[in-house]
C-alpha atoms as a PDB file:
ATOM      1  CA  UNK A   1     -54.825  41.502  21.127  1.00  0.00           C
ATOM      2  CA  UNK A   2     -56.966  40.401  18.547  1.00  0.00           C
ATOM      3  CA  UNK A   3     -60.784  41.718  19.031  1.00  0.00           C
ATOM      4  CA  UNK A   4     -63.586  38.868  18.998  1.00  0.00           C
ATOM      5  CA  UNK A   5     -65.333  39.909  16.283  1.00  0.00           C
ATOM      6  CA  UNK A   6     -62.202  38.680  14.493  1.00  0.00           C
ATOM      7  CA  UNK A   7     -62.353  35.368  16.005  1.00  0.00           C
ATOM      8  CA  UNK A   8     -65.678  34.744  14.990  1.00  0.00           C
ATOM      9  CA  UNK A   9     -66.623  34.996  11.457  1.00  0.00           C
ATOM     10  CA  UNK A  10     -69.903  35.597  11.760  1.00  0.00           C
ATOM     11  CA  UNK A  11     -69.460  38.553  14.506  1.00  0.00           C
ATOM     12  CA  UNK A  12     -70.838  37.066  17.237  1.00  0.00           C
ATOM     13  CA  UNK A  13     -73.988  35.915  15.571  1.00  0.00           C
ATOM     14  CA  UNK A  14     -76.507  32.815  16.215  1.00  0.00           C
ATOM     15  CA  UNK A  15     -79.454  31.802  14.265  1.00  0.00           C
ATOM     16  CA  UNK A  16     -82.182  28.935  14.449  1.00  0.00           C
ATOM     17  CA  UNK A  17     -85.001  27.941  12.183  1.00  0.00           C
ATOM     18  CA  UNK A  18     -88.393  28.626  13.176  1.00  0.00           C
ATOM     19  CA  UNK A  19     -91.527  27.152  12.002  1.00  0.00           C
ATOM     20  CA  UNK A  20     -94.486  28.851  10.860  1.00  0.00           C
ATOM     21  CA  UNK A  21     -97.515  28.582   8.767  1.00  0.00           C
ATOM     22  CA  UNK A  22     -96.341  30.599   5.695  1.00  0.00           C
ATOM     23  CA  UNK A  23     -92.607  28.115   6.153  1.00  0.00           C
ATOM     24  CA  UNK A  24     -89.702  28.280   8.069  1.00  0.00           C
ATOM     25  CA  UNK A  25     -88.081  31.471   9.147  1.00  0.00           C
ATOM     26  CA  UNK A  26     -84.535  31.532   9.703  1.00  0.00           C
ATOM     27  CA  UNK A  27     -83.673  34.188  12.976  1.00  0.00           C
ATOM     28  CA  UNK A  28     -80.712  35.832  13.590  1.00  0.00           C
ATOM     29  CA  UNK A  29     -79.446  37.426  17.078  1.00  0.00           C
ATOM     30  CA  UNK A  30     -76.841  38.837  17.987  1.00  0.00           C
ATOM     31  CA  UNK A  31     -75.766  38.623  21.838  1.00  0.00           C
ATOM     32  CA  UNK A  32     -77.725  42.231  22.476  1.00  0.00           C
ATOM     33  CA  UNK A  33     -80.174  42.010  19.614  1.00  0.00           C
ATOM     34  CA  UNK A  34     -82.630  40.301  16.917  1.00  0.00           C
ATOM     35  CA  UNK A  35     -80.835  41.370  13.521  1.00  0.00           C
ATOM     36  CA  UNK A  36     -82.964  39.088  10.771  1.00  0.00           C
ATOM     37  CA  UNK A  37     -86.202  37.430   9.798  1.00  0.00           C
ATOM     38  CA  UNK A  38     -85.092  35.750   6.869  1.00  0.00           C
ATOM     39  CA  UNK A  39     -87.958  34.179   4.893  1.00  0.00           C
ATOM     40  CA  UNK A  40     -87.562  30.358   3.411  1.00  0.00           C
ATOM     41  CA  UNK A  41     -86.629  31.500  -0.198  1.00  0.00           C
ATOM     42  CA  UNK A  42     -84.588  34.256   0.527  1.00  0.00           C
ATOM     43  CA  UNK A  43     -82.740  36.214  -1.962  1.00  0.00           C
ATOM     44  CA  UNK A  44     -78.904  35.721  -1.709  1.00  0.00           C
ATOM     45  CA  UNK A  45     -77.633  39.444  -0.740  1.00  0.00           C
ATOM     46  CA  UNK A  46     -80.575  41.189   0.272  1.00  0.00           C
ATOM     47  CA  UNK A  47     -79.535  40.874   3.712  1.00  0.00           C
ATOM     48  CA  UNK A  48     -76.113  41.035   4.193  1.00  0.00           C
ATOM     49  CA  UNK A  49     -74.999  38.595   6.658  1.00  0.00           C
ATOM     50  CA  UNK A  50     -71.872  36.629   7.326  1.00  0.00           C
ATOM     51  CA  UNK A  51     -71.722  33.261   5.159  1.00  0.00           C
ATOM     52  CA  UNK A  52     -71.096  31.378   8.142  1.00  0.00           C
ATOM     53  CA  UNK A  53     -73.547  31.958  11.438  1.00  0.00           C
ATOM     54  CA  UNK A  54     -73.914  29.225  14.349  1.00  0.00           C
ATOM     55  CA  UNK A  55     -77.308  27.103  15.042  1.00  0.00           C
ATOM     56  CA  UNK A  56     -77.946  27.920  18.032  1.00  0.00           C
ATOM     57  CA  UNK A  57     -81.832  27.418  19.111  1.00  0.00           C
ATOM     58  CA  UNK A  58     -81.692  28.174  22.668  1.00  0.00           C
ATOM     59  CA  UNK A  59     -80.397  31.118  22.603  1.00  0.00           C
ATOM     60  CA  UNK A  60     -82.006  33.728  25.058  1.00  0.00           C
ATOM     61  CA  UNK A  61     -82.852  36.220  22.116  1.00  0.00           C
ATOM     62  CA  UNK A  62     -83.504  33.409  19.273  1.00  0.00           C
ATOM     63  CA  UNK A  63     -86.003  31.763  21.616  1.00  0.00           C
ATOM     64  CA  UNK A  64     -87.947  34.493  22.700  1.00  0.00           C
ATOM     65  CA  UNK A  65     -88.609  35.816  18.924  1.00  0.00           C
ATOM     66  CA  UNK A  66     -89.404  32.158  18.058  1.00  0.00           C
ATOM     67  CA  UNK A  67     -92.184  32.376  21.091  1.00  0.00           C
ATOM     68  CA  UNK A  68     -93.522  35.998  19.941  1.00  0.00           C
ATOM     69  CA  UNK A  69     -93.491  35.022  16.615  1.00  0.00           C
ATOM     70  CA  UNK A  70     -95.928  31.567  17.308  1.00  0.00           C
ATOM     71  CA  UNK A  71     -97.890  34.232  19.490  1.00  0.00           C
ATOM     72  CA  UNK A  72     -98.663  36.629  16.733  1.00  0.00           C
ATOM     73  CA  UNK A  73     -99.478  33.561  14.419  1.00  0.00           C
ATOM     74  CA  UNK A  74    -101.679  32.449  17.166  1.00  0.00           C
ATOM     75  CA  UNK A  75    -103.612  35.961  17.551  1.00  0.00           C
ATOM     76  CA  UNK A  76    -102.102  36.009  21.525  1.00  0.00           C
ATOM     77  CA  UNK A  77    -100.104  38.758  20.712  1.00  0.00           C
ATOM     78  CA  UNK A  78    -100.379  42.211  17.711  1.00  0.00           C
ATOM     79  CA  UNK A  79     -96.734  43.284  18.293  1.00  0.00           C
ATOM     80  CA  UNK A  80     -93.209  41.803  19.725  1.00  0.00           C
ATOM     81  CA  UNK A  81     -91.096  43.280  22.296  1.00  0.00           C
ATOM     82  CA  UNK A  82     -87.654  42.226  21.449  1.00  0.00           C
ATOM     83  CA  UNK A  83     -84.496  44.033  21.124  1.00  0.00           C
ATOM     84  CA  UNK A  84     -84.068  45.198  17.308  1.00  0.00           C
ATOM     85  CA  UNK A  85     -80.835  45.797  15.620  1.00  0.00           C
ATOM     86  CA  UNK A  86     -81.414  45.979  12.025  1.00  0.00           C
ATOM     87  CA  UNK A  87     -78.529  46.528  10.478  1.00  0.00           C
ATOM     88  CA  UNK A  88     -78.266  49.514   7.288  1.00  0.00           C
ATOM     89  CA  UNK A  89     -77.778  53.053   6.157  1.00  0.00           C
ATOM     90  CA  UNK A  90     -79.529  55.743   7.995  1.00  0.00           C
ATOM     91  CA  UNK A  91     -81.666  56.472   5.414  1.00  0.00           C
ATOM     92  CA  UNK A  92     -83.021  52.581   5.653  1.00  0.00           C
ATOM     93  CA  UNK A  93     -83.249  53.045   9.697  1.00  0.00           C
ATOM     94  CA  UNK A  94     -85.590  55.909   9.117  1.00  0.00           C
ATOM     95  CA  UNK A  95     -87.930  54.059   7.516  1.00  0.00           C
ATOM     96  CA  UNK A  96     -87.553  51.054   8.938  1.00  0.00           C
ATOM     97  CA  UNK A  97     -88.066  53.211  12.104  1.00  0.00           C
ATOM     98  CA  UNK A  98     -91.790  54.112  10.843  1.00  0.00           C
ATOM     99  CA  UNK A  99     -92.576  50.952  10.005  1.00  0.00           C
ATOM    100  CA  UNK A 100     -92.613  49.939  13.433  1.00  0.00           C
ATOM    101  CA  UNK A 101     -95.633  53.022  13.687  1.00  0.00           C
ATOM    102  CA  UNK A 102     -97.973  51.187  11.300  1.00  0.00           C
ATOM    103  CA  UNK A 103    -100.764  49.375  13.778  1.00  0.00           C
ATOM    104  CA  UNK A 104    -101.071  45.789  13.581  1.00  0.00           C
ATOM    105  CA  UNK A 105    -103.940  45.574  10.845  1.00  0.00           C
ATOM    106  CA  UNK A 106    -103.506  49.090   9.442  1.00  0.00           C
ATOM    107  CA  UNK A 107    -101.533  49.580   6.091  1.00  0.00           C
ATOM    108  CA  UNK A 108     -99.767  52.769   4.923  1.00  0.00           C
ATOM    109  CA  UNK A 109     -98.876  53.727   1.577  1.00  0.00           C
ATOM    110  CA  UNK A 110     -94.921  54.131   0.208  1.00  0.00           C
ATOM    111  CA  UNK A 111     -96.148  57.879  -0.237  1.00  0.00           C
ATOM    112  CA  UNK A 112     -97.398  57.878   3.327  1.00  0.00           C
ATOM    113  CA  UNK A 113     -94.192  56.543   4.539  1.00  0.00           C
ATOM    114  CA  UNK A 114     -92.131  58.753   2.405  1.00  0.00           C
ATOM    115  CA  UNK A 115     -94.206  61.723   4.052  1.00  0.00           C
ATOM    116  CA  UNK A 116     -93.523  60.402   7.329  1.00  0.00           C
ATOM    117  CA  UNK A 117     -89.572  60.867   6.849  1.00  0.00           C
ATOM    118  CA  UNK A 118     -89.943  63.827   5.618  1.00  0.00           C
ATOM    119  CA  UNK A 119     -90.103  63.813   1.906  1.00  0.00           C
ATOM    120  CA  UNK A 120     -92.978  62.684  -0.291  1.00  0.00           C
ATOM    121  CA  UNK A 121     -90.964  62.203  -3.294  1.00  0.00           C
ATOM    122  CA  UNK A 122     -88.910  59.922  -2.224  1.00  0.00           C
ATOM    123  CA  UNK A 123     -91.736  57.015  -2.077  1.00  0.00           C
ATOM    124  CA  UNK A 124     -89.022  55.273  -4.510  1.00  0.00           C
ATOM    125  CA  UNK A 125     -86.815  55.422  -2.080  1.00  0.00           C
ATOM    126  CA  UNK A 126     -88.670  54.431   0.734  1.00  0.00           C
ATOM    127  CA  UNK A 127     -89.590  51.144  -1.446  1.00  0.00           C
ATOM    128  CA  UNK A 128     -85.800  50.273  -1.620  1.00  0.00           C
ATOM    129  CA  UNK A 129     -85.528  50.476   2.069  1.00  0.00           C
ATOM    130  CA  UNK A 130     -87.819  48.256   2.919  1.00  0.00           C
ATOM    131  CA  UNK A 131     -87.189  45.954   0.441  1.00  0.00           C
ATOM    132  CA  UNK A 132     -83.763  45.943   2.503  1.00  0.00           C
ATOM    133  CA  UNK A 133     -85.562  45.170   5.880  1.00  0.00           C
ATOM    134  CA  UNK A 134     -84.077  42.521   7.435  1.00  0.00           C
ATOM    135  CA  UNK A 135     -86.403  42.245  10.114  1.00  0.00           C
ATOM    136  CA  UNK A 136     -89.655  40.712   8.163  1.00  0.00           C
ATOM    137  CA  UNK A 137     -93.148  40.917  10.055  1.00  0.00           C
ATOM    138  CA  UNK A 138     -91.228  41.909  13.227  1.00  0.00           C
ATOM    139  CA  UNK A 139     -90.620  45.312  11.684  1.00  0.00           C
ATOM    140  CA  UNK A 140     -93.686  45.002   9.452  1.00  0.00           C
ATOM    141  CA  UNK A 141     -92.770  45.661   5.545  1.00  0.00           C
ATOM    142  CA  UNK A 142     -95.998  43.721   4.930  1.00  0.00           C
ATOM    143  CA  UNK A 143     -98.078  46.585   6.103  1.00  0.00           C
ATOM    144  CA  UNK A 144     -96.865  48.942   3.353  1.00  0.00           C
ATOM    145  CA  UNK A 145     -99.063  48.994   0.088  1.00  0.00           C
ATOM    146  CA  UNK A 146     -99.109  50.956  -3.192  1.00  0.00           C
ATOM    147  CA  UNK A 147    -101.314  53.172  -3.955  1.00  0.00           C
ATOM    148  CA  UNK A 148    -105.085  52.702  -3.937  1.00  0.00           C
ATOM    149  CA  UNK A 149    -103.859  49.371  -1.329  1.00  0.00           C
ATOM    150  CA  UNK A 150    -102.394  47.724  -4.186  1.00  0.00           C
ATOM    151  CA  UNK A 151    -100.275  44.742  -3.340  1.00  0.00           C
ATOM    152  CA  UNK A 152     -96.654  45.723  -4.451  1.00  0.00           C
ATOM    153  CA  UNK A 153     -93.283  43.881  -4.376  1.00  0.00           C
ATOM    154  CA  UNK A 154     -92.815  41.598  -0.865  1.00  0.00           C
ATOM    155  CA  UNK A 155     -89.520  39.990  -0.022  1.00  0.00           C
ATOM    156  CA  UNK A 156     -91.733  37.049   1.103  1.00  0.00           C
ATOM    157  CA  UNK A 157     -93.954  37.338  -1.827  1.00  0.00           C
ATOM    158  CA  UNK A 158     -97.228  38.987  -2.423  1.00  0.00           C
ATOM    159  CA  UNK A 159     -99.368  35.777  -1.844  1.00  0.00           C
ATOM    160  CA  UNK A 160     -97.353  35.830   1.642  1.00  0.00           C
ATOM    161  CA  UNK A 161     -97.891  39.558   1.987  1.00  0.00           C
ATOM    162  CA  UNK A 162    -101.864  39.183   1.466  1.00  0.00           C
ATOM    163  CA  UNK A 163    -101.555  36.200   4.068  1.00  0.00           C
ATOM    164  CA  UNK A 164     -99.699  38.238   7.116  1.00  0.00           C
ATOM    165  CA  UNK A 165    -102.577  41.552   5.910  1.00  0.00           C
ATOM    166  CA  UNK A 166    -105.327  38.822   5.947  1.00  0.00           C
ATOM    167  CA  UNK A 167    -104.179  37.533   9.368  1.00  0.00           C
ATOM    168  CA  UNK A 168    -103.954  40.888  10.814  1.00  0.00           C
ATOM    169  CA  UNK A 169    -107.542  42.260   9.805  1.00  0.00           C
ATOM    170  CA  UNK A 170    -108.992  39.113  10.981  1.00  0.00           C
ATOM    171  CA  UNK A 171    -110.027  38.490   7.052  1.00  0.00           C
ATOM    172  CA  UNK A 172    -108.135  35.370   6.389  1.00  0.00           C
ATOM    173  CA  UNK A 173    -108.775  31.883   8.276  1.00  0.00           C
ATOM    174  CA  UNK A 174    -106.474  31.807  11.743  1.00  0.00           C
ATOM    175  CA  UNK A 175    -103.245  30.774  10.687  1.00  0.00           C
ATOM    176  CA  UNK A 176    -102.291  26.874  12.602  1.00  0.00           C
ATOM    177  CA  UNK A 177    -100.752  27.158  15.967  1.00  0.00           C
ATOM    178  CA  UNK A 178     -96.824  26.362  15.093  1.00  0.00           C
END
């Protein structure tokens, strides 16, 4: 018997476009899981997804990150309760795994991260990884900052990055209500 997965291309997976103030956001699910935030000028490879997923915008998992995500835009809501699956090494899980410990409107540090896994040196490292996250502002890359708070490289771009920081400490004008 041939398993699903090799039935269906892209494994299983759905995706829809979401709307939001800093563009559209592609989402990916899974049946069991979000596995991507992709942002509107994404760069081909960095998240490694099938070429081929299925639109699918009422799906169960697709529609409720579409409704967290216009909540945190909004300021109804400072983090999202959705099933995660992010898919890479266990090196990248670990980090992306403290991400999710930042506070919405704190910021940590690559070092700080790096310290968190368990090795300071590997700040590097730690950048990679999240540069890998496929999970933008859900899992929140946009927290981390270089030393001294500088803004470093952003998969969404650092104007975006200051944007999503802005939002958070309440510095920037409220984003729209998508």
């Amino acid at each position: 018997m041939t398993p699903p997965a090799a039935l269906d291309p892209a494994g299983g997976l759905r995706r829809t476009t979401q709307a939001s103030p800093i563009g559209p956001l592609v989402l990916v699910a899974s049946d069991r899981a979000l596995r991507a935030v992709l942002w509107p000028d994404e760069r081909a490879g960095r998240v490694p997804l099938p070429p081929s997923i299925a639109e699918e915008p009422d799906h169960p998992l697709l529609a409720a990150a579409a409704d967290q995500l216009r909540d945190w835009f909004a300021d109804r809501r400072d983090d999202f309760d959705l099933p995660l699956d992010p898919v890479g090494t266990p090196f990248q899980r670990s980090v992306w795994d403290v991400l999710r410990t930042i506070a919405h409107g704190r910021t940590a540090t690559y070092a700080e991260v790096a310290e968190a896994i368990g090795d300071r040196g590997k700040a590097r490292a730690v950048g990679a990884a999240i540069g890998r996250n496929p999970i933008s502002i859900i899992i929140p890359c946009h927290r981390v900052v270089g030393s001294g708070g500088a803004l470093t490289g952003f998969a969404g771009g650092v104007t975006v990055k200051r944007q999503l920081l802005d939002h958070e400490s309440g510095a920037g004008l409220p984003f729209e209500s998508t």
